[in-house]
C-alpha atoms as a PDB file:
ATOM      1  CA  UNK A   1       3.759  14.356  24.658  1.00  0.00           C
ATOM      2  CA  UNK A   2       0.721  15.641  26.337  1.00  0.00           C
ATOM      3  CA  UNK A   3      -2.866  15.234  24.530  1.00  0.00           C
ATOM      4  CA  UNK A   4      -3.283  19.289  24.113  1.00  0.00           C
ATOM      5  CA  UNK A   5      -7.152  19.884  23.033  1.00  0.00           C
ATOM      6  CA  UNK A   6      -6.075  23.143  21.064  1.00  0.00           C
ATOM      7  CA  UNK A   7      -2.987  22.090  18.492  1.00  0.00           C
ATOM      8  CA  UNK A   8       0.013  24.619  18.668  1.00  0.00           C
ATOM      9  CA  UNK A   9       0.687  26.775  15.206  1.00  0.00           C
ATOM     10  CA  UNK A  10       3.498  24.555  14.979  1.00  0.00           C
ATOM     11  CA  UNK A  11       1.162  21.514  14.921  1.00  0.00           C
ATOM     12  CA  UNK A  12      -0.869  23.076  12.886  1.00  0.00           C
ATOM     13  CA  UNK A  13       1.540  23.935   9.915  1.00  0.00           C
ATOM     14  CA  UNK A  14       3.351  20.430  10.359  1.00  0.00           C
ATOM     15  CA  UNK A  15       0.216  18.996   9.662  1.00  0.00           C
ATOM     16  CA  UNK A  16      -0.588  20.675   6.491  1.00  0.00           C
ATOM     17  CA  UNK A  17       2.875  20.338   5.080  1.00  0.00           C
ATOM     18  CA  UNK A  18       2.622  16.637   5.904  1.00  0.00           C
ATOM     19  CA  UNK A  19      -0.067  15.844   4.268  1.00  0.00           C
ATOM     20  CA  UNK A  20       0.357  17.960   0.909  1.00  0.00           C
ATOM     21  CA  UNK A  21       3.454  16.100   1.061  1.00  0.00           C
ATOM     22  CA  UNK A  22       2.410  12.827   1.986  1.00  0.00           C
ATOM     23  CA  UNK A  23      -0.220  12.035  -0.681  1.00  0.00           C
ATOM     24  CA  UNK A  24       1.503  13.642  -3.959  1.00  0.00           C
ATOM     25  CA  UNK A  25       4.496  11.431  -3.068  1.00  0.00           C
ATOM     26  CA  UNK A  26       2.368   8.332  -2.569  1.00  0.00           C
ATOM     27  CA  UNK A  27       0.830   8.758  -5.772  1.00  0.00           C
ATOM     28  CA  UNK A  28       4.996   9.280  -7.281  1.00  0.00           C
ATOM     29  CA  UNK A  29       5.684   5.902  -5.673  1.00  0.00           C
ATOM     30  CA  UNK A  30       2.988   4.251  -7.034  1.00  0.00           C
ATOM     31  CA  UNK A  31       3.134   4.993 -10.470  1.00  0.00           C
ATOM     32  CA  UNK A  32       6.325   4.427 -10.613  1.00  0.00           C
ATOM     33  CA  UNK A  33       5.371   0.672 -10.788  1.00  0.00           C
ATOM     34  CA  UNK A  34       2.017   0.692 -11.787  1.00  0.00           C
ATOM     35  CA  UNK A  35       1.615  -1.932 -14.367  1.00  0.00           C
ATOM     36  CA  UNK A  36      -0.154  -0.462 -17.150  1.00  0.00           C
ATOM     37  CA  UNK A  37      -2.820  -3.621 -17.352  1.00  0.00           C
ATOM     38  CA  UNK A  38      -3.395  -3.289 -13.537  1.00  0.00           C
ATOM     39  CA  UNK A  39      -5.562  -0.504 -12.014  1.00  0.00           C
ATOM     40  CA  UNK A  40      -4.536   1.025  -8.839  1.00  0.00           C
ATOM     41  CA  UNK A  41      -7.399  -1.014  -7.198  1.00  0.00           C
ATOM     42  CA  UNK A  42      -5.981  -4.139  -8.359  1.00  0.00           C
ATOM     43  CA  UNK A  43      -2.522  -4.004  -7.449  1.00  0.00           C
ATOM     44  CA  UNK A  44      -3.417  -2.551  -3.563  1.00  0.00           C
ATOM     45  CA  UNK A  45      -5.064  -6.059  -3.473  1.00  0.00           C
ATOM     46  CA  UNK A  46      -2.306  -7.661  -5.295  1.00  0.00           C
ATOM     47  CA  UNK A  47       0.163  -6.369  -2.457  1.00  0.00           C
ATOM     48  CA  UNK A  48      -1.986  -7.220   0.340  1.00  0.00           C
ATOM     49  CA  UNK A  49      -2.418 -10.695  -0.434  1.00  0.00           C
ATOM     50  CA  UNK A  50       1.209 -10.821  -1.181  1.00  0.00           C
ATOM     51  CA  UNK A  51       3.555 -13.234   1.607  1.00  0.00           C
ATOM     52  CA  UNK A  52       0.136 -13.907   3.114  1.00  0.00           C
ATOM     53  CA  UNK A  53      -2.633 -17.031   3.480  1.00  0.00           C
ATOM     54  CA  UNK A  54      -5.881 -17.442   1.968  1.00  0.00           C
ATOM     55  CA  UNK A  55      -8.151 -14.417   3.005  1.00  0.00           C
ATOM     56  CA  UNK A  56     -11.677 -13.563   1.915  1.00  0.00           C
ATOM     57  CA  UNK A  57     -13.540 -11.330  -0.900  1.00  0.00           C
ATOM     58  CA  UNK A  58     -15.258  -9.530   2.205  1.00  0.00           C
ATOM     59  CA  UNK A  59     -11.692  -9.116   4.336  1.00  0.00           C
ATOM     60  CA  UNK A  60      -9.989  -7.585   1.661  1.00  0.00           C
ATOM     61  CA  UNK A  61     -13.380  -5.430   1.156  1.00  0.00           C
ATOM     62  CA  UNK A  62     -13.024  -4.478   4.847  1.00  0.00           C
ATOM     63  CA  UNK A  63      -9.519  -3.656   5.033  1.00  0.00           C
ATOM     64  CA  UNK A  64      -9.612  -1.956   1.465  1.00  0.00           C
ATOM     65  CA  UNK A  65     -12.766   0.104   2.252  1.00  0.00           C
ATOM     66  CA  UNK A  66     -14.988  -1.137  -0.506  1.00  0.00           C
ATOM     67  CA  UNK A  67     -18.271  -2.306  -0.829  1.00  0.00           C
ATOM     68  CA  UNK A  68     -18.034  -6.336  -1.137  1.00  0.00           C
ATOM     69  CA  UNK A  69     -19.372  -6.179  -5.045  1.00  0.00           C
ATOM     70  CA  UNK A  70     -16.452  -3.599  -5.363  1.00  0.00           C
ATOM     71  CA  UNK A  71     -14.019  -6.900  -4.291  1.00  0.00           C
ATOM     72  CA  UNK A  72     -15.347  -9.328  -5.670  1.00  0.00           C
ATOM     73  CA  UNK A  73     -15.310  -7.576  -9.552  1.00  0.00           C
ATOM     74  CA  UNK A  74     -11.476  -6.959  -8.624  1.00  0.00           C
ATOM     75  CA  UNK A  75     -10.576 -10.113  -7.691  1.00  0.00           C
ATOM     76  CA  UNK A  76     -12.138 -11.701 -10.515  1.00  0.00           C
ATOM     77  CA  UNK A  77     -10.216  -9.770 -12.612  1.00  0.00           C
ATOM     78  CA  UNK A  78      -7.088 -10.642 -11.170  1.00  0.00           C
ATOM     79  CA  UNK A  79      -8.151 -13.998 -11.250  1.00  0.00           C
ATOM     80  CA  UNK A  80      -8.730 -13.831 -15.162  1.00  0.00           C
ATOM     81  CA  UNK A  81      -4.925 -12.360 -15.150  1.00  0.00           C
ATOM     82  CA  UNK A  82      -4.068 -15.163 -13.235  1.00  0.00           C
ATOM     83  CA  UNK A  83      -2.553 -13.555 -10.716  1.00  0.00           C
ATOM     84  CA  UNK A  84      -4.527 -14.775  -8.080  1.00  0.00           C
ATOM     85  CA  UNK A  85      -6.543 -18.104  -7.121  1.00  0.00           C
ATOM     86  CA  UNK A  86      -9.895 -19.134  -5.126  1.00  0.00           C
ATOM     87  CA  UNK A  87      -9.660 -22.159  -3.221  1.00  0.00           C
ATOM     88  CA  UNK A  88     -12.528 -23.165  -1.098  1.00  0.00           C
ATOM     89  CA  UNK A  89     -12.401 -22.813   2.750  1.00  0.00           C
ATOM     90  CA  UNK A  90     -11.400 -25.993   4.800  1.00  0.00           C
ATOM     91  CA  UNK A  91     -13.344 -24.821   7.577  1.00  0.00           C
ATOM     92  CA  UNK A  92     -16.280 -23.349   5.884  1.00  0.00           C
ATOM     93  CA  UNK A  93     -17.259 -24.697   2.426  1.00  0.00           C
ATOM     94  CA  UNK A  94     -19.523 -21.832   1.644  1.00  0.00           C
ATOM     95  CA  UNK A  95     -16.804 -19.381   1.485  1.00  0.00           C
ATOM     96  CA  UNK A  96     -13.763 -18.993  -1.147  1.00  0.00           C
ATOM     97  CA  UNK A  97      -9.991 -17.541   0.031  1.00  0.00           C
ATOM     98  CA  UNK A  98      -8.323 -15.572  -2.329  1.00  0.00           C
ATOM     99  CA  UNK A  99      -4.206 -16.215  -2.478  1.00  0.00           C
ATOM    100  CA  UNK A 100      -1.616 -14.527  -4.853  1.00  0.00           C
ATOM    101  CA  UNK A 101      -0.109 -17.041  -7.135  1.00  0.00           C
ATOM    102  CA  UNK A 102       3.544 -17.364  -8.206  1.00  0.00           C
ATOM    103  CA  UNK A 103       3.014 -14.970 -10.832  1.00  0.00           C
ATOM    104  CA  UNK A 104       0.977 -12.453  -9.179  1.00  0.00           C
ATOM    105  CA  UNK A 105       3.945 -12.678  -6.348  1.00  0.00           C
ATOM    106  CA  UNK A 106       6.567 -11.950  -8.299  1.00  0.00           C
ATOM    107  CA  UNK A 107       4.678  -9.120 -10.247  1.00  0.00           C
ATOM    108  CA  UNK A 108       4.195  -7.724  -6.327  1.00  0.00           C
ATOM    109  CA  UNK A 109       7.668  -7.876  -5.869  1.00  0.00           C
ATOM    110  CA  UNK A 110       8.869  -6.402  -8.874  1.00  0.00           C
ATOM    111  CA  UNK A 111       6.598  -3.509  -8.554  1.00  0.00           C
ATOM    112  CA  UNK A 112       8.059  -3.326  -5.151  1.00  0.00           C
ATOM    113  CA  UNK A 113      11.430  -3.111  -6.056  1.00  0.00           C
ATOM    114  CA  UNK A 114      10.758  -0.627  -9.075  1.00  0.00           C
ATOM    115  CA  UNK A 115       9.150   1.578  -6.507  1.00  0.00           C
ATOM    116  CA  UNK A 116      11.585   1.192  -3.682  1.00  0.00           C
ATOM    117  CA  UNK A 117      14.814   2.001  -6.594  1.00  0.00           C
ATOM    118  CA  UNK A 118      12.490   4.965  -8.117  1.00  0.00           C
ATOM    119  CA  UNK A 119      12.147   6.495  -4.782  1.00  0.00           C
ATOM    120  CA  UNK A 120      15.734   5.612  -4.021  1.00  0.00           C
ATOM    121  CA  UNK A 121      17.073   7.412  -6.921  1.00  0.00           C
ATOM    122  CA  UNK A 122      15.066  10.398  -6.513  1.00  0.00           C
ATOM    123  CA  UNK A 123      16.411  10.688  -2.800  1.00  0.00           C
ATOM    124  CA  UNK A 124      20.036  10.440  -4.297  1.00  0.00           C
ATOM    125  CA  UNK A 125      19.735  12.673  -7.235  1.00  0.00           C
ATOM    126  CA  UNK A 126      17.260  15.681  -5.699  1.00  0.00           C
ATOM    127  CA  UNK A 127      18.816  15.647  -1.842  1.00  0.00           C
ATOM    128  CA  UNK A 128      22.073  15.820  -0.527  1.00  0.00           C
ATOM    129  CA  UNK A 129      23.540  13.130   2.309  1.00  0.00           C
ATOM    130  CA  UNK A 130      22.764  15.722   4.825  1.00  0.00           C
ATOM    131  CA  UNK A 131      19.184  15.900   3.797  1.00  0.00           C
ATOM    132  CA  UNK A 132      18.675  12.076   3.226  1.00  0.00           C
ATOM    133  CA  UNK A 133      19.927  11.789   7.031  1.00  0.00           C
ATOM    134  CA  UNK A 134      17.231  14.705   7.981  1.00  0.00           C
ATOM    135  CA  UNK A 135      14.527  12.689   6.166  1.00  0.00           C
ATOM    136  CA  UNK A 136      15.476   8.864   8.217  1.00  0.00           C
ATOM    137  CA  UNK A 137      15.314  11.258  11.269  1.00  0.00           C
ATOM    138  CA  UNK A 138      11.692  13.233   9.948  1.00  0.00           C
ATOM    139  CA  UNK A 139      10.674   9.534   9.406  1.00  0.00           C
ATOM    140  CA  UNK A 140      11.763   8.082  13.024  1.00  0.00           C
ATOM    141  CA  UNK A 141       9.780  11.139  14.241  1.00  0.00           C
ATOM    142  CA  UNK A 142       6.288  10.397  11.736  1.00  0.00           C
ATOM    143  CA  UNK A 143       6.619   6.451  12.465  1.00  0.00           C
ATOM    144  CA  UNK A 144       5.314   8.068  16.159  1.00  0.00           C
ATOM    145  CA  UNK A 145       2.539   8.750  14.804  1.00  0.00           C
ATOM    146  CA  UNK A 146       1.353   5.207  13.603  1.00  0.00           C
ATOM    147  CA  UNK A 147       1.323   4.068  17.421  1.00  0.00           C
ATOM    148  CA  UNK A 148      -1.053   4.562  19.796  1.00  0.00           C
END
């Protein structure tokens, strides 16, 4: 597709209906698991450390798009939950990496899969097979857009 500096109407109206669509439903999915002692702060960080390595306060800041202070109050707090653990850096000593425990795993994955059967069900009761085939195909089409 070429880059076309003035969007089509088309464009245009795709792009609104996208995102009135997009963020409502994000905010469905997410409830749908929210734990009621975890804010929505805390379990974003909870399922990004998920599956992976030791990773620090001012990463997750980064990729998160808080200030540092921001990080480090939520991390505590999952860290008073247990749910995760600081462990000091074997290559630097001054800093800490933050890893999910077994318990703040399995609360990730649960929270997954309550999300994943809530979105699941909604899809089977509210849209017929035809429609859940146009929305894999809609979704093909949006995955586009996550590539440069």
């Amino acid at each position: 597709m070429s880059e076309n500096p003035s969007p089509s109407p088309s464009a245009l109206q795709a792009s609104r209906e996208v995102r009135a669509v997009i963020g409502p439903l994000r905010r469905r999915i997410l409830n749908a698991a929210e734990a009621e002692d975890l804010t929505l702060g805390q379990a974003s960080v909870l399922g990004r450390l998920a599956g992976k390595g030791g990773v620090t306060a001012s990463e997750l800041a980064a990729v998160e798009g808080v200030r540092h202070q921001s990080m480090t109050a939520i991390v505590t707090s999952l860290a008073a939950m247990g749910l995760v653990e600081r462990s000091p850096d074997p290559d630097d000593g001054r800093r800490l990496l933050i890893a999910v425990t077994a318990e703040g795993q399995r609360r990730v994955e649960e929270g997954r899969q309550a999300r994943t059967e809530w979105l699941a069900g909604q899809l089977q009761d509210k849209c017929t097979e035809e429609e859940r085939r146009t929305v894999i195909a809609a979704m093909t089409l949006l995955q586009r857009l996550t590539h440069d």
